[in-house]
Each structure stands twice: as C-alpha cells, then as structure tokens.
N, C-alpha and C. Protein backbone atom coordinates (compact mmCIF):
# COMPACT_ATOMS: atom_id res chain seq x y z
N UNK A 1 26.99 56.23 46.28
CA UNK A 1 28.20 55.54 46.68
C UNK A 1 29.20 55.48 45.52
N UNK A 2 28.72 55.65 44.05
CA UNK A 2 29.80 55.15 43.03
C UNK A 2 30.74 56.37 42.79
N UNK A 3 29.98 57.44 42.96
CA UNK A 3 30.57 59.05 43.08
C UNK A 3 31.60 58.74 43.68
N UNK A 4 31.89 58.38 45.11
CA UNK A 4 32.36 58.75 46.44
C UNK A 4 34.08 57.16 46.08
N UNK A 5 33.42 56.35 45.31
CA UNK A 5 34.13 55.44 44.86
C UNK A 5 35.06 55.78 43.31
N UNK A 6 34.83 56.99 43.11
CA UNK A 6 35.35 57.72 41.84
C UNK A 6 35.02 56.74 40.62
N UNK A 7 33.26 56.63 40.46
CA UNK A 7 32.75 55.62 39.45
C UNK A 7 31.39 56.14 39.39
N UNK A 8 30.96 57.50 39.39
CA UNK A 8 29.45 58.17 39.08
C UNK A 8 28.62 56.97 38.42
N UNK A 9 27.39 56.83 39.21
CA UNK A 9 26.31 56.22 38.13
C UNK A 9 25.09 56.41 38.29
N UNK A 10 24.66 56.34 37.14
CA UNK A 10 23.01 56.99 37.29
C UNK A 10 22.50 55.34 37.57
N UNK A 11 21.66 55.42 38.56
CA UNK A 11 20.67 54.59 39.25
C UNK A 11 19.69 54.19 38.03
N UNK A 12 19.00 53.31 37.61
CA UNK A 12 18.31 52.59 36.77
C UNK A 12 17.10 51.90 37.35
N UNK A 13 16.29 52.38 37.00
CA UNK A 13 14.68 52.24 37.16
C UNK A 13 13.80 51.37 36.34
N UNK A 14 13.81 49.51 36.27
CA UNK A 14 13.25 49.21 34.96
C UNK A 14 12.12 50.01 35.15
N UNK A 15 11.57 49.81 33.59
CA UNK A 15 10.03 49.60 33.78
C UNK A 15 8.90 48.31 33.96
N UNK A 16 7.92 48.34 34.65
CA UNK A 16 7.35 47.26 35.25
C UNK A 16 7.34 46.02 34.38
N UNK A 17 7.44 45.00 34.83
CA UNK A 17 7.40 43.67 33.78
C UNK A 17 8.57 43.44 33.07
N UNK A 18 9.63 44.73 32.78
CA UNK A 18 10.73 44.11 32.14
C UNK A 18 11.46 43.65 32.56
N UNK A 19 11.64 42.33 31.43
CA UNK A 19 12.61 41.21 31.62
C UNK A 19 14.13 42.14 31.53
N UNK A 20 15.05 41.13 32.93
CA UNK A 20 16.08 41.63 32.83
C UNK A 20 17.61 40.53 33.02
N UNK A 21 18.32 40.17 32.69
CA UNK A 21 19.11 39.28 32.45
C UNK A 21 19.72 39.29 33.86
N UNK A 22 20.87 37.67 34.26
CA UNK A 22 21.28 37.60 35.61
C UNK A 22 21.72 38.67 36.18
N UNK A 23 22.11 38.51 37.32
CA UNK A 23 22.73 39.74 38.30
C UNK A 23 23.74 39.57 38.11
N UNK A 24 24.51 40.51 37.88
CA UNK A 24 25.88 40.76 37.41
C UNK A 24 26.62 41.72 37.10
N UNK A 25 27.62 42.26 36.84
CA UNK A 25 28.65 42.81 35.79
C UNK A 25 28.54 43.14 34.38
N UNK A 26 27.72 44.11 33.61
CA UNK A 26 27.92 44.11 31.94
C UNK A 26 28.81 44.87 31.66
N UNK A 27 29.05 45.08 30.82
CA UNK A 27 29.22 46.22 29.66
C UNK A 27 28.07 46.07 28.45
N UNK A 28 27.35 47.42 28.88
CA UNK A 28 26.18 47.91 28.11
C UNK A 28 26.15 49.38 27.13
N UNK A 29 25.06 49.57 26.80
CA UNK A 29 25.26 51.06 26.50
C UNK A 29 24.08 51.49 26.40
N UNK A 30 24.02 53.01 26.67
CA UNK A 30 22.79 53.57 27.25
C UNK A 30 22.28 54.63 26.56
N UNK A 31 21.08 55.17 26.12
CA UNK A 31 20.82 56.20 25.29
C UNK A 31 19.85 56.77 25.85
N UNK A 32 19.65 57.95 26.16
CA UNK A 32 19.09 59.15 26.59
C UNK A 32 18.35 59.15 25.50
N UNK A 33 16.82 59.34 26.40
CA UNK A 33 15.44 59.49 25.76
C UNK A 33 15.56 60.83 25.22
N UNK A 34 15.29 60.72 23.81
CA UNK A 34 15.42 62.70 23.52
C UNK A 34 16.97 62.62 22.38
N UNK A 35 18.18 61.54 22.48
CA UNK A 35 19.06 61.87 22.38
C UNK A 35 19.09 60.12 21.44
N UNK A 36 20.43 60.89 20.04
CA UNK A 36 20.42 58.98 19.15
C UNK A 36 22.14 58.67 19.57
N UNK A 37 22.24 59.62 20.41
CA UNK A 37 24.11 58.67 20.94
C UNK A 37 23.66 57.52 21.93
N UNK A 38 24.33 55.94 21.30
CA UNK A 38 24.38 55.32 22.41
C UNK A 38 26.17 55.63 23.41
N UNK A 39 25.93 55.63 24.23
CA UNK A 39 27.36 55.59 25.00
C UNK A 39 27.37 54.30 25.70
N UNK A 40 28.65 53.87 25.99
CA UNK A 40 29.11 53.12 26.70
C UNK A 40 29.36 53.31 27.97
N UNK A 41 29.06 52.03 28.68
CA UNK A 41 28.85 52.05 30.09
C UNK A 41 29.16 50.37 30.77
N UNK A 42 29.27 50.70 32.00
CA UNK A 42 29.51 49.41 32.96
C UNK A 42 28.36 49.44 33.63
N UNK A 43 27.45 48.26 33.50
CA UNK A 43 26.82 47.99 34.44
C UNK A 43 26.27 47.06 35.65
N UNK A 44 26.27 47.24 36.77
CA UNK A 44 26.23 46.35 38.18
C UNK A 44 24.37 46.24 38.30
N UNK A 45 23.84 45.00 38.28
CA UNK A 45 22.90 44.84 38.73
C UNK A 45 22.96 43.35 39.41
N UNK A 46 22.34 43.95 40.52
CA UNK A 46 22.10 43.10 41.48
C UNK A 46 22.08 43.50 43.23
N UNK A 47 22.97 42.65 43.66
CA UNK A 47 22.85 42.83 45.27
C UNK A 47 24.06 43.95 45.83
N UNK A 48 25.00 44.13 45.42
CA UNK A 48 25.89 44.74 46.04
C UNK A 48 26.46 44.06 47.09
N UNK A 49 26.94 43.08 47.01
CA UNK A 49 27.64 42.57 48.36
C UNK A 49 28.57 42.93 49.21
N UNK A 50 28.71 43.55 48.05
CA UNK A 50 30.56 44.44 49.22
C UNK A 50 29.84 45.42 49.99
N UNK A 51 28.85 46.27 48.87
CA UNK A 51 28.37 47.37 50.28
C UNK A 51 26.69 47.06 50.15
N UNK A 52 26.40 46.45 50.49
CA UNK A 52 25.14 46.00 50.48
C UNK A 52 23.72 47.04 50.83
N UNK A 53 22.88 47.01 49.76
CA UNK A 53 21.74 48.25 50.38
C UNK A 53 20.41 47.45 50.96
N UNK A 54 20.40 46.25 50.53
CA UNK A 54 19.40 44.98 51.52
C UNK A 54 18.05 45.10 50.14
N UNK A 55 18.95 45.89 48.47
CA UNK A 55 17.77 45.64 47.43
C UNK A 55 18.70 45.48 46.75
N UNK A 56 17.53 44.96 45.46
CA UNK A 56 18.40 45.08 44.39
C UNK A 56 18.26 46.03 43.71
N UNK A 57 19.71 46.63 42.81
CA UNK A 57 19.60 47.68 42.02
C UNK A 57 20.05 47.63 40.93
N UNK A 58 19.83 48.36 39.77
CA UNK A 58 20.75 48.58 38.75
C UNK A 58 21.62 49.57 38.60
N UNK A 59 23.10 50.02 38.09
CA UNK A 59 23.30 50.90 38.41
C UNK A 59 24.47 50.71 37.16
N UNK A 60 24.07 52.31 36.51
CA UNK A 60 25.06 52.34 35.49
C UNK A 60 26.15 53.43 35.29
N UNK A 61 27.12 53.20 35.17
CA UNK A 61 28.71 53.98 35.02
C UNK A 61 29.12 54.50 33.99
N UNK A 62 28.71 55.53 33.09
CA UNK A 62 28.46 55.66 31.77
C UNK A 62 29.88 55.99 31.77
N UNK A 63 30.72 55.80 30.50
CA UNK A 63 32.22 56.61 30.48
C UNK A 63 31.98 57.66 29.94
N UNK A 64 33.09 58.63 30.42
CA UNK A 64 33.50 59.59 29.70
C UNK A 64 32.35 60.28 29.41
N UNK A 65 31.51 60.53 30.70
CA UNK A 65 30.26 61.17 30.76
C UNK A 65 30.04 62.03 32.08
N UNK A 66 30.08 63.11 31.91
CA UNK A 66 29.80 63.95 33.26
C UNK A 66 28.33 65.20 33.75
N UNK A 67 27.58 64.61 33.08
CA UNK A 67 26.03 65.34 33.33
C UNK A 67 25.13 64.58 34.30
N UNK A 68 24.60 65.68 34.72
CA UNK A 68 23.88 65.49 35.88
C UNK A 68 22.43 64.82 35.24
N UNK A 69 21.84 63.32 35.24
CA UNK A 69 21.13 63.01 34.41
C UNK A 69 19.54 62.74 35.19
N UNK A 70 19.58 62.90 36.58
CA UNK A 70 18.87 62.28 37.41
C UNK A 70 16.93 62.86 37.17
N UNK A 71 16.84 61.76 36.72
CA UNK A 71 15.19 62.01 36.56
C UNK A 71 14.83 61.79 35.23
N UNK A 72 16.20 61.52 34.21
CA UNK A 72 15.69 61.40 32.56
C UNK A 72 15.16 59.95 32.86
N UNK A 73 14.41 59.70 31.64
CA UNK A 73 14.72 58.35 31.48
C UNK A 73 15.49 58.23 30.12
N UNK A 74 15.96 56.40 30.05
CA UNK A 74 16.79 56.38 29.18
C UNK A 74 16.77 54.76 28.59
N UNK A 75 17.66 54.44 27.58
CA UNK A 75 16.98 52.79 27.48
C UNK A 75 18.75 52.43 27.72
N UNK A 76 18.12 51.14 28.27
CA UNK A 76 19.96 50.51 28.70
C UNK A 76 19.81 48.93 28.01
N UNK A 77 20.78 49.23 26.93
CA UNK A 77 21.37 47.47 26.08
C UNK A 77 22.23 47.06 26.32
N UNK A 78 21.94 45.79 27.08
CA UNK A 78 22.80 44.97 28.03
C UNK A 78 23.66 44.35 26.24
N UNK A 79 25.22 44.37 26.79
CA UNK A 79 25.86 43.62 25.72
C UNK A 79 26.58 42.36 25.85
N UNK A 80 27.49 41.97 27.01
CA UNK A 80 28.18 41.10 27.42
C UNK A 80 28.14 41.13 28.89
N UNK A 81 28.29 39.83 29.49
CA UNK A 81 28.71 39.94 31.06
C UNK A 81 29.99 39.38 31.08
N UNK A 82 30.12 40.87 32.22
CA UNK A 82 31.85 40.56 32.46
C UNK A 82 32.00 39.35 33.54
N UNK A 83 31.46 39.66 34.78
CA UNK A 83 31.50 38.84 35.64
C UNK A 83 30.37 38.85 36.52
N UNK A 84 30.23 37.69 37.10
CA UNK A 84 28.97 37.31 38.22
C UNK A 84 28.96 38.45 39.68
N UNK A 85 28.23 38.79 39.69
CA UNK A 85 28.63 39.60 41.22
C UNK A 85 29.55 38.70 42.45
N UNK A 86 30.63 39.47 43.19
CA UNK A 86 31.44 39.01 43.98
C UNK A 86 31.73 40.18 45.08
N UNK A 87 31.53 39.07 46.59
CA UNK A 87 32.24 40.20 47.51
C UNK A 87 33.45 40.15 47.67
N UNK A 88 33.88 41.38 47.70
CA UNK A 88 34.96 41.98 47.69
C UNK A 88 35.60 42.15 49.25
N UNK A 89 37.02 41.57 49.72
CA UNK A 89 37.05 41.90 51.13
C UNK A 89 37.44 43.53 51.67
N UNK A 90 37.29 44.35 50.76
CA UNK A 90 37.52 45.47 50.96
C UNK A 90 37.56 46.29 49.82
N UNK A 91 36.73 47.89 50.22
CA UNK A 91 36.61 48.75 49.47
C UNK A 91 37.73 49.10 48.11
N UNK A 92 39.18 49.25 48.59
CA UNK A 92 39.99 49.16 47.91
C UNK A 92 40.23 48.14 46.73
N UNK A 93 39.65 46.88 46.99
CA UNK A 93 39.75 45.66 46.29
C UNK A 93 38.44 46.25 44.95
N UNK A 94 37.82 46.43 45.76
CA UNK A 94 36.16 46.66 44.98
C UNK A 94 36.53 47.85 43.86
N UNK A 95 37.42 49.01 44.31
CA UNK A 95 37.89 49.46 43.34
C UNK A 95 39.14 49.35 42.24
N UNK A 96 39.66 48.42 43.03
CA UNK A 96 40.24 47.73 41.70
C UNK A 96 39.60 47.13 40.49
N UNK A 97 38.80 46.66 41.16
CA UNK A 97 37.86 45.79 40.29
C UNK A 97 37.17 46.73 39.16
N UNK A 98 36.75 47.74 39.88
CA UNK A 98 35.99 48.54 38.86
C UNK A 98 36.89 49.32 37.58
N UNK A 99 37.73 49.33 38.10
CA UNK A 99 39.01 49.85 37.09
C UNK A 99 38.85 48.99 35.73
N UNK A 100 39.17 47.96 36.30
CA UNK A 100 39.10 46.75 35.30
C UNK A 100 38.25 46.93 34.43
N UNK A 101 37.42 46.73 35.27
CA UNK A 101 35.64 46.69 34.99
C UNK A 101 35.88 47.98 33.34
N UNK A 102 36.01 48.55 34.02
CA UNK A 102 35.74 50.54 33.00
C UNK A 102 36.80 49.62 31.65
N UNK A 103 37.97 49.08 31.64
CA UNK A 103 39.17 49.15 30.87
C UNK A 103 38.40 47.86 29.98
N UNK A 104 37.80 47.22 30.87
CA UNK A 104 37.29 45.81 29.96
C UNK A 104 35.99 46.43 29.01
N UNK A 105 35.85 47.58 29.59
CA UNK A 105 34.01 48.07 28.62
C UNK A 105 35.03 48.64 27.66
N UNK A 106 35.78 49.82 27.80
CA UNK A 106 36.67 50.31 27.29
C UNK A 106 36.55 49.83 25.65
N UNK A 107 37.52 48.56 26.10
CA UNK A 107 38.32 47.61 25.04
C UNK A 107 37.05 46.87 24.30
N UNK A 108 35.97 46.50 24.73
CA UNK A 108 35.40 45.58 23.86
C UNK A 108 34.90 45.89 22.63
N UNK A 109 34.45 45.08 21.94
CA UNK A 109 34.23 45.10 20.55
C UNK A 109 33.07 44.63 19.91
N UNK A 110 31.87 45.39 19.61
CA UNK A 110 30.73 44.52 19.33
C UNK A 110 31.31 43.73 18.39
C-alpha cells in the first residue's frame, strides 16, 4: 500500500520477544545486515487506521532509498516519536500527513 501511496516501505519483522516502543509515528534509522550505513527513515507501527489490515505492523519508509530489500534482514533504531497513530478521513489527508511525516525525519537532528 505505501508504494501505491508514493511512500515505499519495507515491512518489518521483529524478532520474537523484542521489546518494542508505543504504536506510533518515528523517525528511525535502519541498517542493513551485511551493510555499516545507517539511513534514515519514517516509521508507522501499529494499527493502520486509515487503511486498516485487522494486524499490527511495522512498516518502514527509508528516504532516498530505492532497492528492492525484501527478505534481508536489518536492525531498526527507533529515535523520536513524531506522532501517536491517527485516522485520517481520507486517503489524500493520510498523504499529506506523510509528507510531513518524510520533511519532519528529513529535518531532525540527533
């Protein structure tokens, strides 16, 4: 769906037992097993309310990243939460949001 929303993200798989912080909005950054770049990323975990899949997921938006990553694994460091998950009354709205979302990871500053 994030493709199709012009916001690619690789799907996130904890591993069993790991602790994972509220459902929400981050800006994180993610590093490919194999690889010492961390990159920056937006990430949504939780319910999806606007388009709801009836689980929860994690799901990360790496910037300024366009490889096909599906099946690596990778480690994801949660840094700040932007905001609490919110439904959105429409798709259009939801991508506004994510705009934001990308401009606020963008800008931040450890």
């Amino acid at each position: 769906m994030g493709h199709r929303l012009g916001f690619p993200t690789a799907n996130v798989q904890p591993d069993p037992g790991q602790q994972l912080p509220e459902n929400g909005v981050y800006i994180a950054e993610l590093k490919l097993h194999g690889e010492q770049q961390w990159r920056r990323c937006v990430v949504n975990q939780g319910m999806q309310p606007t388009l709801p899949s009836g689980r929860a997921t994690i799901e990360a938006f790496i910037l300024d990243f366009h490889r096909d990553i599906y099946g690596e694994r990778l480690t994801l460091r949660f840094l700040a939460l932007l905001r609490h998950e919110h439904r959105f009354d429409s798709i259009e709205l939801l991508i506004e949001q994510l705009g934001r979302d990308e401009q606020d990871a963008r800008a931040y500053q450890k």
